[in-house]
PDB file of N, CA and C in Angstrom:
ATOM      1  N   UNK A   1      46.561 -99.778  60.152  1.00  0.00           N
ATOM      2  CA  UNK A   1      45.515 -98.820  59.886  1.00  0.00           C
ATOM      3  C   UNK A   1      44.969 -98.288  61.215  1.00  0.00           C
ATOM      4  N   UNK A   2      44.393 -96.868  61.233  1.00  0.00           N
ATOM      5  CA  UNK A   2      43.486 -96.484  62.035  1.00  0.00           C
ATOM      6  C   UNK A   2      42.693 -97.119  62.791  1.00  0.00           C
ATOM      7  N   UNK A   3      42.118 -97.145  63.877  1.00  0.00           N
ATOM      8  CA  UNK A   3      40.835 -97.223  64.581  1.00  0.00           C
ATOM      9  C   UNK A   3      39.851 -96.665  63.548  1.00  0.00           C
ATOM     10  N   UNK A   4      38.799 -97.679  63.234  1.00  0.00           N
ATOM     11  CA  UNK A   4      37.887 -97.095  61.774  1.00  0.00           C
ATOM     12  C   UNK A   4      37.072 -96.195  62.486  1.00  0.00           C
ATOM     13  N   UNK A   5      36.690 -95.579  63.892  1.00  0.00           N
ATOM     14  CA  UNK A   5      35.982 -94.605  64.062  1.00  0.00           C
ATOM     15  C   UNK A   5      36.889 -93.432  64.003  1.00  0.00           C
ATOM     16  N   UNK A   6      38.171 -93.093  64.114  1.00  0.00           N
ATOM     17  CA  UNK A   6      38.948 -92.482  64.060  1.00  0.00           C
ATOM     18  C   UNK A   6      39.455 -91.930  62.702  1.00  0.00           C
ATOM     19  N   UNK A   7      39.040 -92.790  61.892  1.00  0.00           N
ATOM     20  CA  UNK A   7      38.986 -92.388  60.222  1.00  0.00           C
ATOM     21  C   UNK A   7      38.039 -91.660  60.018  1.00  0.00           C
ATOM     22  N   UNK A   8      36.228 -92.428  60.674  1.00  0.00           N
ATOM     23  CA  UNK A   8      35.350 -91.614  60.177  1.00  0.00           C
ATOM     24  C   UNK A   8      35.247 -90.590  60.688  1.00  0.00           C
ATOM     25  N   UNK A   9      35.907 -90.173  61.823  1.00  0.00           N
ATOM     26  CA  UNK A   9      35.384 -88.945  62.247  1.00  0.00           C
ATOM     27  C   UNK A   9      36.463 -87.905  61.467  1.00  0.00           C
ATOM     28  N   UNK A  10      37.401 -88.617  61.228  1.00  0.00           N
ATOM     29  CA  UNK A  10      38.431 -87.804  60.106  1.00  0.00           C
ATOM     30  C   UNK A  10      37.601 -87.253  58.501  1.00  0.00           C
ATOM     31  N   UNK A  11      37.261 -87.962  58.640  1.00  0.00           N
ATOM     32  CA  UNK A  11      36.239 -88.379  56.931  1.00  0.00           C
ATOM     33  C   UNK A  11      35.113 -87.129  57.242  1.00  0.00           C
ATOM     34  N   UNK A  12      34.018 -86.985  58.084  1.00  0.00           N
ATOM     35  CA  UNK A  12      33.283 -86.162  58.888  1.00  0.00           C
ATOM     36  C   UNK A  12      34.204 -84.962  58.758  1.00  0.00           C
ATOM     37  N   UNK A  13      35.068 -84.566  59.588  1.00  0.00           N
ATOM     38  CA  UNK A  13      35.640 -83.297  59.845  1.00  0.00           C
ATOM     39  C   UNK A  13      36.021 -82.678  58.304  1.00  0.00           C
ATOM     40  N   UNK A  14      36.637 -83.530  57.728  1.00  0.00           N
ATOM     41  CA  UNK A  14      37.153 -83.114  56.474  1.00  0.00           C
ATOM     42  C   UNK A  14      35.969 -82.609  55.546  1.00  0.00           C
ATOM     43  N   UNK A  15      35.098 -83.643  55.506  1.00  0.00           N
ATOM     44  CA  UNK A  15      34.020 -83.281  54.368  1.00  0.00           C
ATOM     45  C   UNK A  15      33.495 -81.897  54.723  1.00  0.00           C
ATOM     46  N   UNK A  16      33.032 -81.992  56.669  1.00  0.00           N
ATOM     47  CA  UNK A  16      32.541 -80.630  57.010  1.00  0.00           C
ATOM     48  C   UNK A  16      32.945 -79.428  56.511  1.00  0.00           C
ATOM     49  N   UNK A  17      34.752 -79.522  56.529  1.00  0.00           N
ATOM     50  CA  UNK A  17      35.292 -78.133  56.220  1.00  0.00           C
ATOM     51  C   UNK A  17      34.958 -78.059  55.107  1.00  0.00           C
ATOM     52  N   UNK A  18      35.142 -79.134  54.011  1.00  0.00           N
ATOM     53  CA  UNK A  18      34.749 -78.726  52.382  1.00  0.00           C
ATOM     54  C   UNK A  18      33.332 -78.001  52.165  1.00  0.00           C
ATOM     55  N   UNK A  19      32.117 -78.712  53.109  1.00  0.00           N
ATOM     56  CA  UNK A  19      31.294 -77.999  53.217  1.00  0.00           C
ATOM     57  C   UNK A  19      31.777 -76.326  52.958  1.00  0.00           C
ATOM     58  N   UNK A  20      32.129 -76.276  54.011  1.00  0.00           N
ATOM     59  CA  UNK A  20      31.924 -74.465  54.949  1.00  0.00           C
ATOM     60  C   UNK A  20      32.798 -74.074  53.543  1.00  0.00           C
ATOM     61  N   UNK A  21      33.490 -74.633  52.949  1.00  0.00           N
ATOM     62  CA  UNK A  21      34.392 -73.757  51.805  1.00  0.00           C
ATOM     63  C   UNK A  21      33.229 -73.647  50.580  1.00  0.00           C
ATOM     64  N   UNK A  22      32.600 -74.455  50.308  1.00  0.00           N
ATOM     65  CA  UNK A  22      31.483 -74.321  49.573  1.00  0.00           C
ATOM     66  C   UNK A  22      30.302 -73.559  49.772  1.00  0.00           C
ATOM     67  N   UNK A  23      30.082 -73.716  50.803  1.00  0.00           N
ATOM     68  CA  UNK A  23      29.509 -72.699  51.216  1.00  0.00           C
ATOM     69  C   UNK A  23      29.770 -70.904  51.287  1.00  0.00           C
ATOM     70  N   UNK A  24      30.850 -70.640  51.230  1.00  0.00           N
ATOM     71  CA  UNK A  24      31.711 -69.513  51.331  1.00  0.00           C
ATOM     72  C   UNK A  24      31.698 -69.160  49.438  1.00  0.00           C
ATOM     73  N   UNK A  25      32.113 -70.230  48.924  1.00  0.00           N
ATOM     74  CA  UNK A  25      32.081 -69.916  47.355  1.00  0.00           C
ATOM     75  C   UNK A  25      30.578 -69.669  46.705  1.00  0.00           C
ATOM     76  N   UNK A  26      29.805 -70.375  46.925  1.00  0.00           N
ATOM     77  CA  UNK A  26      28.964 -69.947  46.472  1.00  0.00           C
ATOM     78  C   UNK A  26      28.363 -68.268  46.729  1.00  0.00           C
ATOM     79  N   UNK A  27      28.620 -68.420  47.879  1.00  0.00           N
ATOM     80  CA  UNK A  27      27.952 -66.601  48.771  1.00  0.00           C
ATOM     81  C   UNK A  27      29.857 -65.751  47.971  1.00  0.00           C
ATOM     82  N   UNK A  28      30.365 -66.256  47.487  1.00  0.00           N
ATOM     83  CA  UNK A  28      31.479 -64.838  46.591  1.00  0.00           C
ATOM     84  C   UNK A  28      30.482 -65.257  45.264  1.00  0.00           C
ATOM     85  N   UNK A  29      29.978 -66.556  44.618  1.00  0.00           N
ATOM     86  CA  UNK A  29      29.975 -66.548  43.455  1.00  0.00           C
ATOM     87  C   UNK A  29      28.628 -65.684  43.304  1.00  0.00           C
ATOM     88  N   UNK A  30      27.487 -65.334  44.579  1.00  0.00           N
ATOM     89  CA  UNK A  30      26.671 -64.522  44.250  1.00  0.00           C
ATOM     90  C   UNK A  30      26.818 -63.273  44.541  1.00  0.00           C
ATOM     91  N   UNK A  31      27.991 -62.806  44.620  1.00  0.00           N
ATOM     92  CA  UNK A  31      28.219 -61.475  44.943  1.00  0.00           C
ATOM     93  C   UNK A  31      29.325 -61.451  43.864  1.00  0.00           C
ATOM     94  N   UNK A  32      29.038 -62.421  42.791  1.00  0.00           N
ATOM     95  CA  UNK A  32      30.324 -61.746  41.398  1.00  0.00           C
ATOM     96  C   UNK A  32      31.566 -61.831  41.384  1.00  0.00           C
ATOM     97  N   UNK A  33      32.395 -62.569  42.634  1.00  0.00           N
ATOM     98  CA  UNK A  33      33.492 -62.881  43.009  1.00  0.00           C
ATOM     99  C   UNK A  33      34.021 -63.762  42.708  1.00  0.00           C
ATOM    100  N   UNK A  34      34.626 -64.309  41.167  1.00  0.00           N
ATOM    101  CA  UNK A  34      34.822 -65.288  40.560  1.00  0.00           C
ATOM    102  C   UNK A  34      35.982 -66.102  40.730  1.00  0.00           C
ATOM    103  N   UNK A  35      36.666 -64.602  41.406  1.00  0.00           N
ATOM    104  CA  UNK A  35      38.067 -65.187  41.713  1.00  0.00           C
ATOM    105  C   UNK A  35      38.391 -66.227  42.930  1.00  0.00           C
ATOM    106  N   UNK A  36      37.685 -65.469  43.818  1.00  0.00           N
ATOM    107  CA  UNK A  36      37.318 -66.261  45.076  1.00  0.00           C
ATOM    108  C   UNK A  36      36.421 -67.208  45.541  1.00  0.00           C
ATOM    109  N   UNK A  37      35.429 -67.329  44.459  1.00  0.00           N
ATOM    110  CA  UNK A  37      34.938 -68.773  44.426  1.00  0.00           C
ATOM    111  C   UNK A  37      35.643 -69.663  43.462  1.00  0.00           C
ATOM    112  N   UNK A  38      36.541 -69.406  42.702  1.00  0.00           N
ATOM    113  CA  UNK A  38      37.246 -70.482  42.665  1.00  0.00           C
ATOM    114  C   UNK A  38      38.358 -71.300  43.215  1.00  0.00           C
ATOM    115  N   UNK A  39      38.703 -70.279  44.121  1.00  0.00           N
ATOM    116  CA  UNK A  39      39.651 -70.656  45.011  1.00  0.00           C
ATOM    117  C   UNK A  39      39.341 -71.371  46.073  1.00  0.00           C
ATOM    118  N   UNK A  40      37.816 -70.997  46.394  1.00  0.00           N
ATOM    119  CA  UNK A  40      37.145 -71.725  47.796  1.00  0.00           C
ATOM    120  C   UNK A  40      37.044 -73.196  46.860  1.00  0.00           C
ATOM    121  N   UNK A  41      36.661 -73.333  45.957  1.00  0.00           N
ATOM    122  CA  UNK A  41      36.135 -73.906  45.342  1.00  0.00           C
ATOM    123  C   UNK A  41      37.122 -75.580  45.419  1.00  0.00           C
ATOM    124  N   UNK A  42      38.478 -75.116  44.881  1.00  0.00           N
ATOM    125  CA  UNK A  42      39.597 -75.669  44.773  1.00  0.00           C
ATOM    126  C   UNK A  42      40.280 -76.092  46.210  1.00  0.00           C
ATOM    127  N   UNK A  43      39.842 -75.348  46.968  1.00  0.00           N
ATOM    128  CA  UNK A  43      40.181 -75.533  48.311  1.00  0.00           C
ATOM    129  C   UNK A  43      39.027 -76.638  49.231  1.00  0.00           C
ATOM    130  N   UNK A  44      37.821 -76.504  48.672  1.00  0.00           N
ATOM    131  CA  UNK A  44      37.293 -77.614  48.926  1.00  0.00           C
ATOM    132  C   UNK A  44      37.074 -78.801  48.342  1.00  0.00           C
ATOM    133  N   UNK A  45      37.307 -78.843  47.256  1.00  0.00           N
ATOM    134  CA  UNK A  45      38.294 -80.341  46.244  1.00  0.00           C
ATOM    135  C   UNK A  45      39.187 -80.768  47.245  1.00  0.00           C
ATOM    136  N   UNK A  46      39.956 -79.761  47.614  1.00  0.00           N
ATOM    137  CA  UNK A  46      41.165 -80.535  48.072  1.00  0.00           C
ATOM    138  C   UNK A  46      40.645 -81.280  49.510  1.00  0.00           C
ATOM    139  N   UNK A  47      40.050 -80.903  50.131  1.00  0.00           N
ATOM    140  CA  UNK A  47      39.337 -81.259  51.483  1.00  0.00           C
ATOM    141  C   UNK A  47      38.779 -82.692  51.341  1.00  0.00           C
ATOM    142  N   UNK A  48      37.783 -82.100  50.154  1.00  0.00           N
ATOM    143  CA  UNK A  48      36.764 -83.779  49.894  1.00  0.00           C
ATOM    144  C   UNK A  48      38.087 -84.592  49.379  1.00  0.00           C
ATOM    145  N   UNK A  49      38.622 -84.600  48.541  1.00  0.00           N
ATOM    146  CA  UNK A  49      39.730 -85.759  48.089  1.00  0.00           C
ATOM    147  C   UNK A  49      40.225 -86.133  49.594  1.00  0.00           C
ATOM    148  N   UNK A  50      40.579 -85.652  50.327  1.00  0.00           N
ATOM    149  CA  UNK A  50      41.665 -86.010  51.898  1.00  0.00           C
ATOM    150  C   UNK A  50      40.559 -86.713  52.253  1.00  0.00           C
ATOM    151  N   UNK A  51      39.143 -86.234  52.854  1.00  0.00           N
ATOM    152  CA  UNK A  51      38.368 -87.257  53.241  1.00  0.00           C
ATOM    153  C   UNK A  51      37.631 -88.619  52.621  1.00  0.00           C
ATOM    154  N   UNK A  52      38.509 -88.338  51.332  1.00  0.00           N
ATOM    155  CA  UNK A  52      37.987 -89.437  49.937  1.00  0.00           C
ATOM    156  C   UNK A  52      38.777 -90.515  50.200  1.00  0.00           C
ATOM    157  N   UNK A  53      40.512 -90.233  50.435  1.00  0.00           N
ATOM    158  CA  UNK A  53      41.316 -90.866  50.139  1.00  0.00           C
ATOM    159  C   UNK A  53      41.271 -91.693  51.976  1.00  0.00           C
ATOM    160  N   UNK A  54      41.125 -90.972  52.625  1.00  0.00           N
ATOM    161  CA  UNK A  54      40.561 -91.656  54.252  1.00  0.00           C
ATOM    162  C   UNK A  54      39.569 -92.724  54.295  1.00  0.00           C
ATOM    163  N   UNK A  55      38.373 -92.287  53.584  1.00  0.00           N
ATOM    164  CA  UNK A  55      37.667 -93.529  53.422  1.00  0.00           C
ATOM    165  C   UNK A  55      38.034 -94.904  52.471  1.00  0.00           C
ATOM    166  N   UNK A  56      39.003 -94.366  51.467  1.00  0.00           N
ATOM    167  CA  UNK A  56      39.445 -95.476  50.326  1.00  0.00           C
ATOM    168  C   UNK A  56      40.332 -96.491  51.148  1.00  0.00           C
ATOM    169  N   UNK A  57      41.140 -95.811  52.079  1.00  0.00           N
ATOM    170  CA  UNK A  57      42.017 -96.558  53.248  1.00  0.00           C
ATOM    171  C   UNK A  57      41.341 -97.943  53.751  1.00  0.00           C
ATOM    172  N   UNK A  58      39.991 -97.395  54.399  1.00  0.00           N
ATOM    173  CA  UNK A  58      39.066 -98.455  55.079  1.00  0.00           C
ATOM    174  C   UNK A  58      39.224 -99.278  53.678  1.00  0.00           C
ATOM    175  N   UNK A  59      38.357 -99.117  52.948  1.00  0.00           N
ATOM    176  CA  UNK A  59      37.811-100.021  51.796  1.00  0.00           C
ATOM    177  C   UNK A  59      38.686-100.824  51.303  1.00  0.00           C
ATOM    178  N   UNK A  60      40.101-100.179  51.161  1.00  0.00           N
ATOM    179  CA  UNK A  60      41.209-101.459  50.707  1.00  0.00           C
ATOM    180  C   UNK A  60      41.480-102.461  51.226  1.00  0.00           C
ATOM    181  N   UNK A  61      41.582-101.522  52.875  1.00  0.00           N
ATOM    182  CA  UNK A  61      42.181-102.871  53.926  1.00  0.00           C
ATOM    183  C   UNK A  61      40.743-104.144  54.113  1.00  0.00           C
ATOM    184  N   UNK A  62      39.713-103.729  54.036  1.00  0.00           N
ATOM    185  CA  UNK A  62      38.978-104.377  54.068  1.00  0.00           C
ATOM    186  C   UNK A  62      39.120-105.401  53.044  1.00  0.00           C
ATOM    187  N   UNK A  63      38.920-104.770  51.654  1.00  0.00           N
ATOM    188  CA  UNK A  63      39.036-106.045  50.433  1.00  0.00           C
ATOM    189  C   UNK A  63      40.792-106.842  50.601  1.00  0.00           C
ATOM    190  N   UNK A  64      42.037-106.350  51.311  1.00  0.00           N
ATOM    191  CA  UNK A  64      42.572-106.921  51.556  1.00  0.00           C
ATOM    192  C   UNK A  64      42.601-107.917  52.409  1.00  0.00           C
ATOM    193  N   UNK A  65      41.684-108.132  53.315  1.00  0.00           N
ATOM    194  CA  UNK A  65      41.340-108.891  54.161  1.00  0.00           C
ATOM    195  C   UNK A  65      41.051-108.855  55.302  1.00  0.00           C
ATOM    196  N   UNK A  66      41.521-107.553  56.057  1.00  0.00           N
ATOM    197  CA  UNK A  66      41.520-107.109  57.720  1.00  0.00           C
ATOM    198  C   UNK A  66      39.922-107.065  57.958  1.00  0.00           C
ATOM    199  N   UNK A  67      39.851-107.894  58.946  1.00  0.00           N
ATOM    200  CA  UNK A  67      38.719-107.564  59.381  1.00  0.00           C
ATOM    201  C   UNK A  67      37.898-106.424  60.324  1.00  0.00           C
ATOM    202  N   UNK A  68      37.222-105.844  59.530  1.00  0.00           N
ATOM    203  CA  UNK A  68      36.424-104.431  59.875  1.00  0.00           C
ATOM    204  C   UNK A  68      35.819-104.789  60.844  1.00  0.00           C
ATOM    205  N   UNK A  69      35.354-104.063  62.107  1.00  0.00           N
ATOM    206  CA  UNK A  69      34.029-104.020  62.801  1.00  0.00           C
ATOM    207  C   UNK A  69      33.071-103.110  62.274  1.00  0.00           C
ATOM    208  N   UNK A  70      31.708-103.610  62.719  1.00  0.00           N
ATOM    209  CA  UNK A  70      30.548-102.416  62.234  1.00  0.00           C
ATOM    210  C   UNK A  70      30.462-101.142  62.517  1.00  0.00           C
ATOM    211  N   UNK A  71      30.423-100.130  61.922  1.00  0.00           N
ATOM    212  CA  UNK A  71      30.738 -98.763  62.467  1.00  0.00           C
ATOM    213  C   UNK A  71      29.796 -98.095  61.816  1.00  0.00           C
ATOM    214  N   UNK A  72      28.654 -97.593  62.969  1.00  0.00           N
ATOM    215  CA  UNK A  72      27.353 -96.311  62.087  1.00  0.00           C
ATOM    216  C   UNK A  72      28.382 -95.215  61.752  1.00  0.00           C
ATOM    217  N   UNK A  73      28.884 -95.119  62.589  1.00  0.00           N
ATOM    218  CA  UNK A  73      30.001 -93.548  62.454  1.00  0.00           C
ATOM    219  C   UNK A  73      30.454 -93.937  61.029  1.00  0.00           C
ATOM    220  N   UNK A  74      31.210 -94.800  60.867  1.00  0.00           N
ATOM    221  CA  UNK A  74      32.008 -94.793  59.232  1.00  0.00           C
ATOM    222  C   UNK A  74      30.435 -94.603  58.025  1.00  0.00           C
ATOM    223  N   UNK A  75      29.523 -95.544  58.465  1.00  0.00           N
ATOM    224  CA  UNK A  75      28.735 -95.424  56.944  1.00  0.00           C
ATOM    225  C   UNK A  75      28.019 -93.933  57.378  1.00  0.00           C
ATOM    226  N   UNK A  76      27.754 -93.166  58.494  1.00  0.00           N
ATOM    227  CA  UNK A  76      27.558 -91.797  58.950  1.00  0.00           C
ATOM    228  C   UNK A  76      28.611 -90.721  57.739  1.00  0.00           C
ATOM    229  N   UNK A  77      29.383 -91.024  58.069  1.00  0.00           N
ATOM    230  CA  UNK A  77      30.827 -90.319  57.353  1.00  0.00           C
ATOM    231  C   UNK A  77      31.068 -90.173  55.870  1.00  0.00           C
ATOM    232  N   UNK A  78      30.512 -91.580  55.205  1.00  0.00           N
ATOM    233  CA  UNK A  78      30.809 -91.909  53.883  1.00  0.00           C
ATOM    234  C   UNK A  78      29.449 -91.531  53.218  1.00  0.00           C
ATOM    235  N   UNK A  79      28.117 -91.429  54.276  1.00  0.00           N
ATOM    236  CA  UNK A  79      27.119 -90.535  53.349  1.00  0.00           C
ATOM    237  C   UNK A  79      27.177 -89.385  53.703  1.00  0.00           C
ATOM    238  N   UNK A  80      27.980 -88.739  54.613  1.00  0.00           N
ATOM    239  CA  UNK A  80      28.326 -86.981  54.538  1.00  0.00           C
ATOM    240  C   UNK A  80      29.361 -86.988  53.639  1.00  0.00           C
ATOM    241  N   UNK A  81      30.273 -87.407  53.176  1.00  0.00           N
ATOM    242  CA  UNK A  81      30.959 -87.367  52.251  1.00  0.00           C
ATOM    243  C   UNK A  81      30.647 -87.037  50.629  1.00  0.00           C
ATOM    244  N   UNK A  82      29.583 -88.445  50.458  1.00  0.00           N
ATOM    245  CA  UNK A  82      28.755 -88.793  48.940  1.00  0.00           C
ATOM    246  C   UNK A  82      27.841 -87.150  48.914  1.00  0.00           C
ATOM    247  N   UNK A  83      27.118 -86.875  49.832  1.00  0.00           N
ATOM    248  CA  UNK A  83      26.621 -85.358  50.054  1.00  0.00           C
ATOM    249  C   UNK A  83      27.164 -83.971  49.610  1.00  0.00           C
ATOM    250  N   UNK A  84      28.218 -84.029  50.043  1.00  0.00           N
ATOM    251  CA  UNK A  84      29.132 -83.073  50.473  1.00  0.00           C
ATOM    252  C   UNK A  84      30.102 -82.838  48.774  1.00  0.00           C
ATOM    253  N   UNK A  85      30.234 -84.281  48.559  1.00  0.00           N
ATOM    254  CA  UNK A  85      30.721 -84.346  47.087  1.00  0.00           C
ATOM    255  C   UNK A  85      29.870 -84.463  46.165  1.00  0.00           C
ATOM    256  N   UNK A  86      28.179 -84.240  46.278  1.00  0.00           N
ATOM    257  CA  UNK A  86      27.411 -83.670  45.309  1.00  0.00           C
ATOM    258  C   UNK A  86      27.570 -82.528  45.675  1.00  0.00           C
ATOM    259  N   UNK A  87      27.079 -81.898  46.830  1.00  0.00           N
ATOM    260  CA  UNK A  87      27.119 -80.528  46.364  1.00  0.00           C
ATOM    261  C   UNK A  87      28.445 -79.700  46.049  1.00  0.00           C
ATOM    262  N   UNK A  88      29.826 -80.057  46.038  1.00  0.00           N
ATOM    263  CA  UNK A  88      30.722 -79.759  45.209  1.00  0.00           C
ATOM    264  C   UNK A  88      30.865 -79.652  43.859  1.00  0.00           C
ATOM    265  N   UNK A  89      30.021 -80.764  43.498  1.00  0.00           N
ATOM    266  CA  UNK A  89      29.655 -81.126  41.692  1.00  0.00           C
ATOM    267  C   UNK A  89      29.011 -79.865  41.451  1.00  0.00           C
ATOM    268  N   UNK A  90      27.785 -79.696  41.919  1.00  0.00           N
ATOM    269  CA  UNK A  90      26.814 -78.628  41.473  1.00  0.00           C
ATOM    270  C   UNK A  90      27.695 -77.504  41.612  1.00  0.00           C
ATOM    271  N   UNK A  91      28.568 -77.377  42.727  1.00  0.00           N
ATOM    272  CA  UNK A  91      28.707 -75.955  42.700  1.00  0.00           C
ATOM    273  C   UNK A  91      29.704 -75.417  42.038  1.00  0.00           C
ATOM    274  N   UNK A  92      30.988 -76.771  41.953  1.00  0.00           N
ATOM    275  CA  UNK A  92      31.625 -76.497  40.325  1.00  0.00           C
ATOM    276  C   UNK A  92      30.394 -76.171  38.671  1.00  0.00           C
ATOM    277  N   UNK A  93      29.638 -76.558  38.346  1.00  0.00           N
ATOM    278  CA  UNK A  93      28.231 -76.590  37.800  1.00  0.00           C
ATOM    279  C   UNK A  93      28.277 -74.954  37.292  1.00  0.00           C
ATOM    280  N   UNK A  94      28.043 -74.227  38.570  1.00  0.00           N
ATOM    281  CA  UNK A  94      26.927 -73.423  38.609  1.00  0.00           C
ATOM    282  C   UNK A  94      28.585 -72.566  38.108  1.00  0.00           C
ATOM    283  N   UNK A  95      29.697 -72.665  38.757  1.00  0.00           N
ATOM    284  CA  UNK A  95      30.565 -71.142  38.058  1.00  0.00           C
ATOM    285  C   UNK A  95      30.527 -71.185  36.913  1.00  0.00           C
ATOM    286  N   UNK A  96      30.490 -71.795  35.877  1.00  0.00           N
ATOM    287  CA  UNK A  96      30.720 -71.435  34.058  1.00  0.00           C
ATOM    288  C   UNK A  96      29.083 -70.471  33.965  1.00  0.00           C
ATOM    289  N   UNK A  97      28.295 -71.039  34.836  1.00  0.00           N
ATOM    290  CA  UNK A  97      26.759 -70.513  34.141  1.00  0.00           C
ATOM    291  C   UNK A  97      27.060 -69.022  34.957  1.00  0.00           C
ATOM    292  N   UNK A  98      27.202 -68.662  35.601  1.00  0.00           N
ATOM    293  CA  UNK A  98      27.667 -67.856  36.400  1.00  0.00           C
ATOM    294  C   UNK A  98      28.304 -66.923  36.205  1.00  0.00           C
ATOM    295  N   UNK A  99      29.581 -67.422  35.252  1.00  0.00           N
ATOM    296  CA  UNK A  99      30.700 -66.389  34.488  1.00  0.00           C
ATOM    297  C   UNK A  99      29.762 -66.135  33.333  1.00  0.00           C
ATOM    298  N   UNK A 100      28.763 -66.980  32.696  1.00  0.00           N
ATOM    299  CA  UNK A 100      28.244 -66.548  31.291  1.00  0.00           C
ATOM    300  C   UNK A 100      27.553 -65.372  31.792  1.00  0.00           C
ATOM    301  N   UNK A 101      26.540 -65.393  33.063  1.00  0.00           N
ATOM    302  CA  UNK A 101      25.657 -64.603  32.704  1.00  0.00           C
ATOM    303  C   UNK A 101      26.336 -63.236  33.304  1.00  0.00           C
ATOM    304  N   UNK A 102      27.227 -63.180  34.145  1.00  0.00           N
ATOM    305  CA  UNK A 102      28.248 -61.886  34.833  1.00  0.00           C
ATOM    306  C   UNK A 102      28.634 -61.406  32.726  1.00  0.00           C
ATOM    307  N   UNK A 103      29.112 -62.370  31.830  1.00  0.00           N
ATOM    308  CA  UNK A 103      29.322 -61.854  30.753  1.00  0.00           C
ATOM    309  C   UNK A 103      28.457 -61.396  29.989  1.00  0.00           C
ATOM    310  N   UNK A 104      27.325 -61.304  29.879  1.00  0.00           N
ATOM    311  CA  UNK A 104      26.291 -61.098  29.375  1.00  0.00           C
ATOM    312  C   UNK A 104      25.724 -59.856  29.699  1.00  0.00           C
ATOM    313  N   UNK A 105      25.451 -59.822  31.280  1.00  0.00           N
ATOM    314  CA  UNK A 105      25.244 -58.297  31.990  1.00  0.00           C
ATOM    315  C   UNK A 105      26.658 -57.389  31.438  1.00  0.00           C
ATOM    316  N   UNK A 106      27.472 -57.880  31.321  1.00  0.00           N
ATOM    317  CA  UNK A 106      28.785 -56.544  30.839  1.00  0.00           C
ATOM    318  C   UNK A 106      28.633 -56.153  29.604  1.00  0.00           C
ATOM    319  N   UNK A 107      27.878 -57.026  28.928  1.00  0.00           N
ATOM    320  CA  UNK A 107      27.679 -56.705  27.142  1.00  0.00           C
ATOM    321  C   UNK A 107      26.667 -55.698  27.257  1.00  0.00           C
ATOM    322  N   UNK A 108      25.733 -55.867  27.910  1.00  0.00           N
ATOM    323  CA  UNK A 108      24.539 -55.046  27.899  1.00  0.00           C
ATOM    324  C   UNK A 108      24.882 -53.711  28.037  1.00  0.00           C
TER     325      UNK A 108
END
């Protein structure tokens, strides 16, 4: 395995970009761009899972037995992560309410 600061800062970078893709989707999903916030959207799934599956690395080898050192950086990493993968939740959330009400203004 990795150097565990070398994960978290992997874990960090990754979540960041999912950030900035979420960030990007939401600013198409308020400008009506449904197509392209779902794509950011999907594109930052894929980000958080890579920095998901980076941190699951640590956690196995650990319950397998390797012994970890203490690392602020890793539990730094794994609550930008838990963060980063709420606000993914919400912002998957918010496109269905989003497409309703874009459908609603077209009825009118």
């Amino acid at each position: 395995m990795k150097d565990i600061n070398s994960i978290a800062i992997e874990v960090v970078m990754k979540s960041g970009d999912g950030r900035v893709k979420i960030d990007e989707a939401l600013d198409a999903l308020a400008l009506g761009d449904l197509a392209k916030a779902e794509t950011l959207l999907k594109e930052a799934s894929d980000l958080v899972v890579q920095a998901h599956n980076a941190q699951t690395e640590v956690i196995q080898s650990q319950v397998g037995g390797e012994n970890m050192e203490y690392s602020l950086l890793f539990i730094h990493a794994q609550d930008t992560l838990m963060t980063i993968n709420t606000e993914l939740r919400m912002a998957k959330k918010l496109l269905p309410i989003v497409k309703m009400l874009l459908a609603k203004k077209e009825a009118e």
